[in-house]
Protein backbone atom coordinates (compact mmCIF):
# COMPACT_ATOMS: atom_id res chain seq x y z
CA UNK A 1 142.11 206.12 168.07
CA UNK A 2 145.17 204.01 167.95
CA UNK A 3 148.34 205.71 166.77
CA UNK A 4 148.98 206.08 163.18
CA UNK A 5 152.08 203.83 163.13
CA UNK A 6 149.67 200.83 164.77
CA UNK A 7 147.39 201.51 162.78
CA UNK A 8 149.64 201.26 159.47
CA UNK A 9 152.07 198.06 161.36
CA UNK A 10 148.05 196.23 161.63
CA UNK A 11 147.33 197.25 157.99
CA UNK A 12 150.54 195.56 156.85
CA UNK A 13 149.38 192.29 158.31
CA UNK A 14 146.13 192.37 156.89
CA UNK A 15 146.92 192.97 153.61
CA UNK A 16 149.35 189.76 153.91
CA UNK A 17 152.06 191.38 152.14
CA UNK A 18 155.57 192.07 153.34
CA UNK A 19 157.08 194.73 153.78
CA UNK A 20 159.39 194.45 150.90
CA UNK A 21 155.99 193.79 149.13
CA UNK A 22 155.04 197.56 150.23
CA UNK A 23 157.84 199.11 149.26
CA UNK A 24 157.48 197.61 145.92
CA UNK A 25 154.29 198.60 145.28
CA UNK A 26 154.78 202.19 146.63
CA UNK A 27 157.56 202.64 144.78
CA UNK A 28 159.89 203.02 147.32
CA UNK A 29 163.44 201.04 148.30
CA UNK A 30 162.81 198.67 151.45
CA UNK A 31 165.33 200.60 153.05
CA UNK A 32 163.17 203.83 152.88
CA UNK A 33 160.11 202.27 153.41
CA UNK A 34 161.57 200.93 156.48
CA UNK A 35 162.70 204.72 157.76
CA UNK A 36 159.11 205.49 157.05
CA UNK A 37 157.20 202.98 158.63
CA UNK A 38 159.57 201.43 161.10
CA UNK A 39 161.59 204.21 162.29
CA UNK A 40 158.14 206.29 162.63
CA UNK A 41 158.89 208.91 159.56
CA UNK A 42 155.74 208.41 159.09
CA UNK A 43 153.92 208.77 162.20
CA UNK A 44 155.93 212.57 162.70
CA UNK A 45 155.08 213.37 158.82
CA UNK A 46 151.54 212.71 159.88
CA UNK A 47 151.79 214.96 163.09
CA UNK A 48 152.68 217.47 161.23
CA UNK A 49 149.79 217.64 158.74
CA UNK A 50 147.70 217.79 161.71
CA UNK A 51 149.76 221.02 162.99
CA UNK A 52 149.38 222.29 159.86
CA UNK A 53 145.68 221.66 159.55
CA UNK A 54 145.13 222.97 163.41
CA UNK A 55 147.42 226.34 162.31
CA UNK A 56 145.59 227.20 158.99
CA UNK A 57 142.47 225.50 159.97
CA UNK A 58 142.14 223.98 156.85
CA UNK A 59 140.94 220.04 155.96
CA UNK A 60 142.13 220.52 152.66
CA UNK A 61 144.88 217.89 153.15
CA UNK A 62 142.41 215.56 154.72
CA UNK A 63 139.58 216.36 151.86
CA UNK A 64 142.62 215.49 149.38
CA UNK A 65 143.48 212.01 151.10
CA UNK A 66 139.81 210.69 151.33
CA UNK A 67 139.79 212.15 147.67
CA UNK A 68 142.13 209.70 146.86
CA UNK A 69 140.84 206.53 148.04
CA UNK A 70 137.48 207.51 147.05
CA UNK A 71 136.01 208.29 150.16
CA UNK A 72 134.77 211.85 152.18
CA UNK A 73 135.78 213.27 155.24
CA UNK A 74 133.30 214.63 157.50
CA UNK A 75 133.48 216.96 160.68
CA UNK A 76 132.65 214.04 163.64
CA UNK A 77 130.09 215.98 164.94
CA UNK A 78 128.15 216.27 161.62
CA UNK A 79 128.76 212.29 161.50
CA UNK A 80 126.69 212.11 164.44
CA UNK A 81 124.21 214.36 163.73
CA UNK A 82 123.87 211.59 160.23
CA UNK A 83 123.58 208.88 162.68
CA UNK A 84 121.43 209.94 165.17
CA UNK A 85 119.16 210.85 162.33
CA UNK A 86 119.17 207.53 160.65
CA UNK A 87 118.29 206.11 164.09
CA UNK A 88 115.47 208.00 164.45
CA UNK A 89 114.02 207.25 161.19
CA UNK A 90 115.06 203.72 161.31
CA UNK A 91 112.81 203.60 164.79
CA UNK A 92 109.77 204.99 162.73
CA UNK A 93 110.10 202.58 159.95
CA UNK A 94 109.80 199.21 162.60
């Protein structure tokens, strides 16, 4: 997995929006959006949600982010399980 400041630098470009066009949106100055994304804020903010979910063992905070953008967050191994699975029955269907 790439690092989470990549990742969010590549997700700027996609969206085709600058960065002053991100701040806007998130409500933020361009100043602190730039601490955040730029000056890696974010990246250590989102180190430390993973120390926090390794201490407490706890995937609340993740359950609560895929909450909000709709989506569910599985343990990788149970993804795989799902996968493997739909293999199989996808080799008995042909």
């Amino acid at each position: 997995m790439k690092p989470l400041i990549q990742l969010m630098s590549e997700a700027i470009r996609a969206s085709e929006l600058n960065d002053e066009d991100v701040a806007a949106a998130m409500g933020v100055t361009p100043s602190y959006f730039c601490k955040l994304v730029r000056r890696r804020l974010m990246h250590a903010q989102g180190d430390r949600m993973v120390a926090f979910m390794r201490v407490t063992n706890s995937t609340a905070p993740l359950d609560w982010l895929a909450h909000q953008m709709d989506c569910v967050a599985i343990p990788r191994s149970e993804y795989e399980a799902m996968t493997a699975r739909l293999r199989e029955l996808e080799g008995v269907r042909a």
